[in-house]
PDB file of N, CA and C in Angstrom:
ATOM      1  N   UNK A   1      49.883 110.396  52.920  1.00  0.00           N
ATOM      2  CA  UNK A   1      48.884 110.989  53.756  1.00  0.00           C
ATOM      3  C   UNK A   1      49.485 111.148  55.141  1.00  0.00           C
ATOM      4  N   UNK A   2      49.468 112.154  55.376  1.00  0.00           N
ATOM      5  CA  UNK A   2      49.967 112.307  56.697  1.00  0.00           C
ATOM      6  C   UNK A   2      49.148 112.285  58.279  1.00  0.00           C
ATOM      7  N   UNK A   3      49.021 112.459  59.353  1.00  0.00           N
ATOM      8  CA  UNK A   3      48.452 112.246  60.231  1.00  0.00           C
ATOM      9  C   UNK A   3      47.027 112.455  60.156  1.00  0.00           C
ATOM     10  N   UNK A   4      46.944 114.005  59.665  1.00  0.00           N
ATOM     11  CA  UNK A   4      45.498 114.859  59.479  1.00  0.00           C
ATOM     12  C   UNK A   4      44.921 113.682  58.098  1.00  0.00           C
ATOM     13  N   UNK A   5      44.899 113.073  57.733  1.00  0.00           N
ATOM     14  CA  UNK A   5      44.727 111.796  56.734  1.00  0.00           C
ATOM     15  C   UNK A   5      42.923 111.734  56.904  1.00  0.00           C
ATOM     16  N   UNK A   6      42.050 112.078  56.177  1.00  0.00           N
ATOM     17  CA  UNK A   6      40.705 111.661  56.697  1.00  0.00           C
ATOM     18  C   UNK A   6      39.830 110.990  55.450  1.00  0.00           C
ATOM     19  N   UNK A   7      39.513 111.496  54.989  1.00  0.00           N
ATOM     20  CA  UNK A   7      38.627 111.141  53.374  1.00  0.00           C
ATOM     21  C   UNK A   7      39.292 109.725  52.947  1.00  0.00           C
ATOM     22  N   UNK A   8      38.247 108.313  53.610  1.00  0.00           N
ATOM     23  CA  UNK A   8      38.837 107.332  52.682  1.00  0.00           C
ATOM     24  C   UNK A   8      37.915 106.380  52.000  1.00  0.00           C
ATOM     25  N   UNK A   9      36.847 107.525  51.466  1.00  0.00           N
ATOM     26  CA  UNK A   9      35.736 107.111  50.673  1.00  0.00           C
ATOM     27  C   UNK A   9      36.036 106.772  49.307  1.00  0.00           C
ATOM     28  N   UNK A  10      37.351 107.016  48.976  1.00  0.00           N
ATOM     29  CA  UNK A  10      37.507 106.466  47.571  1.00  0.00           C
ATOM     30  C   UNK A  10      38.631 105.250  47.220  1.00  0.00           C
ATOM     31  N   UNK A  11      38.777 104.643  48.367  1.00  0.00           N
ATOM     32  CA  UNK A  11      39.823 103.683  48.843  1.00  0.00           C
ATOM     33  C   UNK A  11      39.160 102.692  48.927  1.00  0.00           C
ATOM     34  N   UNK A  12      39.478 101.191  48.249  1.00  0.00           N
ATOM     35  CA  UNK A  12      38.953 100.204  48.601  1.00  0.00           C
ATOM     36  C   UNK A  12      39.881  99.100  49.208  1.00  0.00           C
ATOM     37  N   UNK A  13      40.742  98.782  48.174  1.00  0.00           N
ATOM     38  CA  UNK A  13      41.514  97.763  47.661  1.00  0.00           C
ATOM     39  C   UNK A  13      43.013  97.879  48.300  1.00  0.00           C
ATOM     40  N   UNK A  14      43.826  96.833  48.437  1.00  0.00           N
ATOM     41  CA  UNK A  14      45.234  97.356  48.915  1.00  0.00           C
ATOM     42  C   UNK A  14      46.231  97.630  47.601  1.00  0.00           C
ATOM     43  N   UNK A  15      47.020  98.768  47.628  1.00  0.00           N
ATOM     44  CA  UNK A  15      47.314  99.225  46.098  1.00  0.00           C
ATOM     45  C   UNK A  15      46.509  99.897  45.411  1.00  0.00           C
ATOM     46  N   UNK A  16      45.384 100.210  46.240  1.00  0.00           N
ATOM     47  CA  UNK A  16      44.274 101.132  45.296  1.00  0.00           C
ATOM     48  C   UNK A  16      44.549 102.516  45.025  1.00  0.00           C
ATOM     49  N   UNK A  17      44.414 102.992  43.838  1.00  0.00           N
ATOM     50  CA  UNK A  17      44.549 104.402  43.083  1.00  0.00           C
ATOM     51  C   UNK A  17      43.553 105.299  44.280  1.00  0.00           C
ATOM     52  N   UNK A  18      44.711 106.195  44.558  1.00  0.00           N
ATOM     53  CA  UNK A  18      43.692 107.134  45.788  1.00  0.00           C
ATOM     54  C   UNK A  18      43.693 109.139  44.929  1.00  0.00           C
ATOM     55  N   UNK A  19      42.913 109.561  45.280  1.00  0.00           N
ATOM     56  CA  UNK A  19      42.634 110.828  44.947  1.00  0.00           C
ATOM     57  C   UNK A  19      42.423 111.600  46.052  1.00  0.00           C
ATOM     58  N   UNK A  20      43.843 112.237  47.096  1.00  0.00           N
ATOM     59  CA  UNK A  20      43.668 112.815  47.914  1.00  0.00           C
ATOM     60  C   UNK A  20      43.434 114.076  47.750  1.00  0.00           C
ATOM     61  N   UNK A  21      42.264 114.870  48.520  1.00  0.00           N
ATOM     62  CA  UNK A  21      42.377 115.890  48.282  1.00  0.00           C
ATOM     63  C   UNK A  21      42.475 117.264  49.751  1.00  0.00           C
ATOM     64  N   UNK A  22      42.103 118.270  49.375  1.00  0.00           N
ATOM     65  CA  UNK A  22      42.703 119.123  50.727  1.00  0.00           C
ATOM     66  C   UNK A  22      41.108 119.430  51.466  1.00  0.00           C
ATOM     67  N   UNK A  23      40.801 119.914  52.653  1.00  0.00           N
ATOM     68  CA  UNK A  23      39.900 119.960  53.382  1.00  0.00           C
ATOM     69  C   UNK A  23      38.712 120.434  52.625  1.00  0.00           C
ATOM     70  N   UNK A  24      39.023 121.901  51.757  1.00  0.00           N
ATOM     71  CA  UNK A  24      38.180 122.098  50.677  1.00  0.00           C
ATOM     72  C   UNK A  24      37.539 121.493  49.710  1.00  0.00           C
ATOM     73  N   UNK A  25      38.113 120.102  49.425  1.00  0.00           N
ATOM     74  CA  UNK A  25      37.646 119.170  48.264  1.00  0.00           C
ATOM     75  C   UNK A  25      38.447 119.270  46.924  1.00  0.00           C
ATOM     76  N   UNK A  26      39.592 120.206  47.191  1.00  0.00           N
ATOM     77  CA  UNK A  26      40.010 120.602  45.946  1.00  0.00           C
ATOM     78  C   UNK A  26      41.234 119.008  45.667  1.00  0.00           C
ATOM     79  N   UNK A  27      41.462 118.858  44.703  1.00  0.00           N
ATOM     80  CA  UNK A  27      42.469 117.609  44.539  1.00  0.00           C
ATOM     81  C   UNK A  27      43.798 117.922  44.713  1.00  0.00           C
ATOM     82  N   UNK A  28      44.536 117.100  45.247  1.00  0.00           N
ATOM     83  CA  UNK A  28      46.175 117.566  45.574  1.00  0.00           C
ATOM     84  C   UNK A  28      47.020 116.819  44.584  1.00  0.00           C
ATOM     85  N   UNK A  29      46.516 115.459  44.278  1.00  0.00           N
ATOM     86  CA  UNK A  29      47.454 114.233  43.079  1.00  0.00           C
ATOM     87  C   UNK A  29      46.844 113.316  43.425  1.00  0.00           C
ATOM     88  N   UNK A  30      47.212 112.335  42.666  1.00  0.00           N
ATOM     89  CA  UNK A  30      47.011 110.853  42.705  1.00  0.00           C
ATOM     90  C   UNK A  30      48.041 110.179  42.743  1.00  0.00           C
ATOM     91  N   UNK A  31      47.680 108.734  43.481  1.00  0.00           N
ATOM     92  CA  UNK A  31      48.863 107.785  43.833  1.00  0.00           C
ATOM     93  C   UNK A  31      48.181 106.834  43.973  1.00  0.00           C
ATOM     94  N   UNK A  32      49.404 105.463  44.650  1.00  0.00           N
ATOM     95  CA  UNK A  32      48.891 104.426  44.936  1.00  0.00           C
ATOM     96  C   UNK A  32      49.991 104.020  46.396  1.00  0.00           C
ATOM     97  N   UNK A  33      48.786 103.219  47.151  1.00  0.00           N
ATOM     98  CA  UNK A  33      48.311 103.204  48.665  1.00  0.00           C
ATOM     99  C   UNK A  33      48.811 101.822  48.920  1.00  0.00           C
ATOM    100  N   UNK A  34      49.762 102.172  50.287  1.00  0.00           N
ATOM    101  CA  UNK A  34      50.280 100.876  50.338  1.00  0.00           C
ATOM    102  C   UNK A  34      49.436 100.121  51.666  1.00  0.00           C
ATOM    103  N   UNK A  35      48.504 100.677  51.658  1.00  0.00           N
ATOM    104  CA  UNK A  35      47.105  99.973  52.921  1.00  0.00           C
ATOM    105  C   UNK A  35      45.618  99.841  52.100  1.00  0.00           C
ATOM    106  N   UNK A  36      45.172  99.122  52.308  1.00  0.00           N
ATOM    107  CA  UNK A  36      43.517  98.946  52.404  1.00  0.00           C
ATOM    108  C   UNK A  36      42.853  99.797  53.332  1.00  0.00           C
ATOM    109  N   UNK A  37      41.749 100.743  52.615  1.00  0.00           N
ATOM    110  CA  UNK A  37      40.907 101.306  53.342  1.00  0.00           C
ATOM    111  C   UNK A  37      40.565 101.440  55.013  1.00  0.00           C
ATOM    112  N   UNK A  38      40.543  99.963  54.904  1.00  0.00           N
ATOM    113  CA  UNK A  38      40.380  99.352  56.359  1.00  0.00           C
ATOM    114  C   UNK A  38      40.989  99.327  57.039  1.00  0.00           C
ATOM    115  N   UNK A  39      42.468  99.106  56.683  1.00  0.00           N
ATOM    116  CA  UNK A  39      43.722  99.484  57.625  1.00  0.00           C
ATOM    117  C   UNK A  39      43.728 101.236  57.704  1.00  0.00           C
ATOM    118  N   UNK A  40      43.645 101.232  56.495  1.00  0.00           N
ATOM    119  CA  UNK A  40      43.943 103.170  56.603  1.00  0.00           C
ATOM    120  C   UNK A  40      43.042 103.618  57.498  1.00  0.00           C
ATOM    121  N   UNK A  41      41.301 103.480  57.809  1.00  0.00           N
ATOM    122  CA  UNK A  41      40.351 103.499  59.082  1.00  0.00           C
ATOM    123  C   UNK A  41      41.162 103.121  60.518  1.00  0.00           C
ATOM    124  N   UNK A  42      41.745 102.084  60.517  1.00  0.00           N
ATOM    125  CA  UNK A  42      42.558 101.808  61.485  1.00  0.00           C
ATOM    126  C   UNK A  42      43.502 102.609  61.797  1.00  0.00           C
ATOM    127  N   UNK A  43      44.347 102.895  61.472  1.00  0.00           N
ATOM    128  CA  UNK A  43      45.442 103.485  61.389  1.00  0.00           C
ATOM    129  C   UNK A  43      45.632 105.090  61.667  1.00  0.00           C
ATOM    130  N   UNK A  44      44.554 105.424  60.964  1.00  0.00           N
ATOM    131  CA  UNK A  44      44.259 107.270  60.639  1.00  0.00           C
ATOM    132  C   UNK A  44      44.454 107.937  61.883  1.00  0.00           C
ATOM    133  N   UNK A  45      45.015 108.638  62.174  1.00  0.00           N
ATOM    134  CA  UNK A  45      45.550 109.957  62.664  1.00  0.00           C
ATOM    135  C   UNK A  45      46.874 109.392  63.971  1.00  0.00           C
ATOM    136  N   UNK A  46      47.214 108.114  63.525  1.00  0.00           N
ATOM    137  CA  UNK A  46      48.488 107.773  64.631  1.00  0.00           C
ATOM    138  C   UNK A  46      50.061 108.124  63.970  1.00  0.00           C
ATOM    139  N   UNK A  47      50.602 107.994  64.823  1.00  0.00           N
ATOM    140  CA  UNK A  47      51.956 108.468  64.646  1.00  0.00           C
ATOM    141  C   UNK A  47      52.832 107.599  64.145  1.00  0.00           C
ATOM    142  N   UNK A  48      54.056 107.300  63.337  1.00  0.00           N
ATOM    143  CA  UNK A  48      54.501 106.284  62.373  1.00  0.00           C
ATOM    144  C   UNK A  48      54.832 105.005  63.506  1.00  0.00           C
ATOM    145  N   UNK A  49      55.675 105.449  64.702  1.00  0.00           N
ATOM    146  CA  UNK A  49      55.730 104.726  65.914  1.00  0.00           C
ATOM    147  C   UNK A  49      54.622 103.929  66.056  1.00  0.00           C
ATOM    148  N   UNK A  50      53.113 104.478  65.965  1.00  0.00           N
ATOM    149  CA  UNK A  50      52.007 103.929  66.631  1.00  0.00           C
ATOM    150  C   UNK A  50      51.520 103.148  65.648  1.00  0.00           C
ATOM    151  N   UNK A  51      52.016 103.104  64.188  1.00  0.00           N
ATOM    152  CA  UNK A  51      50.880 102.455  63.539  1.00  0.00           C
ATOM    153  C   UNK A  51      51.322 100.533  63.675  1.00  0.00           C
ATOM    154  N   UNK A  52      53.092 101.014  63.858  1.00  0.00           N
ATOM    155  CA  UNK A  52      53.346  99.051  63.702  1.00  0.00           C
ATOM    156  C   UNK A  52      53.132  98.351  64.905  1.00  0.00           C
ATOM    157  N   UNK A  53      52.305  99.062  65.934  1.00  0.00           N
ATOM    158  CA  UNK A  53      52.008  98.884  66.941  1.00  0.00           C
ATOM    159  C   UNK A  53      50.189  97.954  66.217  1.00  0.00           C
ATOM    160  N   UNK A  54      49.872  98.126  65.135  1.00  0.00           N
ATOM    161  CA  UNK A  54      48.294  98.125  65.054  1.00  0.00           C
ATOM    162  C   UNK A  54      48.120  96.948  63.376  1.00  0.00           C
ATOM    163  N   UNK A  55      49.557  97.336  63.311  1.00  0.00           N
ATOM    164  CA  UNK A  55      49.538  96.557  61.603  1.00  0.00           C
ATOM    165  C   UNK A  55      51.442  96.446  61.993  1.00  0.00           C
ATOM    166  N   UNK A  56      51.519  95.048  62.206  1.00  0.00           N
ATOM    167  CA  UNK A  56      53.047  94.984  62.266  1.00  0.00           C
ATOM    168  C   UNK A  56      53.572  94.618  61.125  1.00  0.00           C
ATOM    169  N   UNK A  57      52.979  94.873  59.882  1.00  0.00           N
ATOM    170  CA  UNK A  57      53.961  94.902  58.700  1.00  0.00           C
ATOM    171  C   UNK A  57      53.782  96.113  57.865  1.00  0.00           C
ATOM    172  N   UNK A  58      53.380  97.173  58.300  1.00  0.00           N
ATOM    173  CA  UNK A  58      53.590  98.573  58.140  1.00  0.00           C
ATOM    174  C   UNK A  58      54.661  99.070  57.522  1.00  0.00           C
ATOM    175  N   UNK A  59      54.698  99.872  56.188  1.00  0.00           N
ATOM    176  CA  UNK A  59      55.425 100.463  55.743  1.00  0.00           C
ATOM    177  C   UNK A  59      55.583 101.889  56.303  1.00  0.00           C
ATOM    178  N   UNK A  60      56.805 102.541  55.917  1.00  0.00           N
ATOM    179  CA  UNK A  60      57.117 103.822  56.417  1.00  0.00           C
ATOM    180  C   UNK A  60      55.706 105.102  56.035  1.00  0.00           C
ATOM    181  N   UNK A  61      55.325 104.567  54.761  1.00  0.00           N
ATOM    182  CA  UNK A  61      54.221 105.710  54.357  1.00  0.00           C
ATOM    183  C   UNK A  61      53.025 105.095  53.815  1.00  0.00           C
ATOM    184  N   UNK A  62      51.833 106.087  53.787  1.00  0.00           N
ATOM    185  CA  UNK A  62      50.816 105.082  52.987  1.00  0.00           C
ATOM    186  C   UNK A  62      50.529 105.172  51.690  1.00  0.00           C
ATOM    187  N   UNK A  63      51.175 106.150  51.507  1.00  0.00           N
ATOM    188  CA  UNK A  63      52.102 106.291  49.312  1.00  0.00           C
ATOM    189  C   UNK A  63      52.813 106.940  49.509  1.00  0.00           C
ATOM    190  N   UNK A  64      54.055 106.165  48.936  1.00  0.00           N
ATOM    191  CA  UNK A  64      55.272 106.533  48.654  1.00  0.00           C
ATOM    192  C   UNK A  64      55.424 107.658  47.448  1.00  0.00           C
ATOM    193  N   UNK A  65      56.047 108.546  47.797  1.00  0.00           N
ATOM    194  CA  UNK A  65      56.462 109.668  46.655  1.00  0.00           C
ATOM    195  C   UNK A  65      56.463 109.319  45.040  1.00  0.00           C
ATOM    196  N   UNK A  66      57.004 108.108  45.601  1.00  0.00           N
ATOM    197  CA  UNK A  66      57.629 107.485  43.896  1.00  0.00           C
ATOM    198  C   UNK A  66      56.388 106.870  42.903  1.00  0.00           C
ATOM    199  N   UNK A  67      55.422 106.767  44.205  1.00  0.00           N
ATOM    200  CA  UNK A  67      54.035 106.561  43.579  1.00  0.00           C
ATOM    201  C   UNK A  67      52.623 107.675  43.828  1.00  0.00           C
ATOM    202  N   UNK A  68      53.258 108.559  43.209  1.00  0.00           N
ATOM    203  CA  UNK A  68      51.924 109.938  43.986  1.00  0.00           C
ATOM    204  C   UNK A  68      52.838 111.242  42.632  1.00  0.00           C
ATOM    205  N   UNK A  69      51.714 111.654  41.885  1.00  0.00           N
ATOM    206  CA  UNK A  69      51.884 112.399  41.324  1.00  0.00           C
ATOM    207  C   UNK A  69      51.504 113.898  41.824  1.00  0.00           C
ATOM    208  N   UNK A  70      51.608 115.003  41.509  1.00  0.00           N
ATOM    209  CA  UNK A  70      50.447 116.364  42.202  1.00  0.00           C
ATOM    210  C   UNK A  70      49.573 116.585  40.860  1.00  0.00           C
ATOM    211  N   UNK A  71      48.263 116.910  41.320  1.00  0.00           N
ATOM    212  CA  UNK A  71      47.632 117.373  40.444  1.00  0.00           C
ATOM    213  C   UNK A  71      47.907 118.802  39.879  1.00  0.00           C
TER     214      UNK A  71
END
């Protein structure tokens, strides 16, 4: 998820199966999330610099490629 990151109504859990989709509602893939909801609320729309500023054990992304399929 990148900066523009908003919809995290289907996020609970840390490692939780996420279903991102595009502004339209249409689905883009599924993956799995290396933040909790709550961090991802936290976190949402800062810059990679800014986030280990807010969560200092921050990974580079909040799903990794290797875990994110496209729909």
């Amino acid at each position: 998820m990148g900066v523009g990151g908003r919809d995290l109504a289907r996020m609970h859990d840390l490692q939780a199966g996420i279903e991102p989709a595009d502004r339209g509602g249409v689905l883009i893939g599924k993956g799995i999330c290396n933040y909790s909801a709550t961090e991802l609320r936290r976190i949402r729309g800062l810059k990679s610099a800014d986030v280990r500023e807010v969560l200092p054990r921050a990974t580079e992304e909040a799903v990794h490629r290797d875990y994110f399929v496209l729909a």
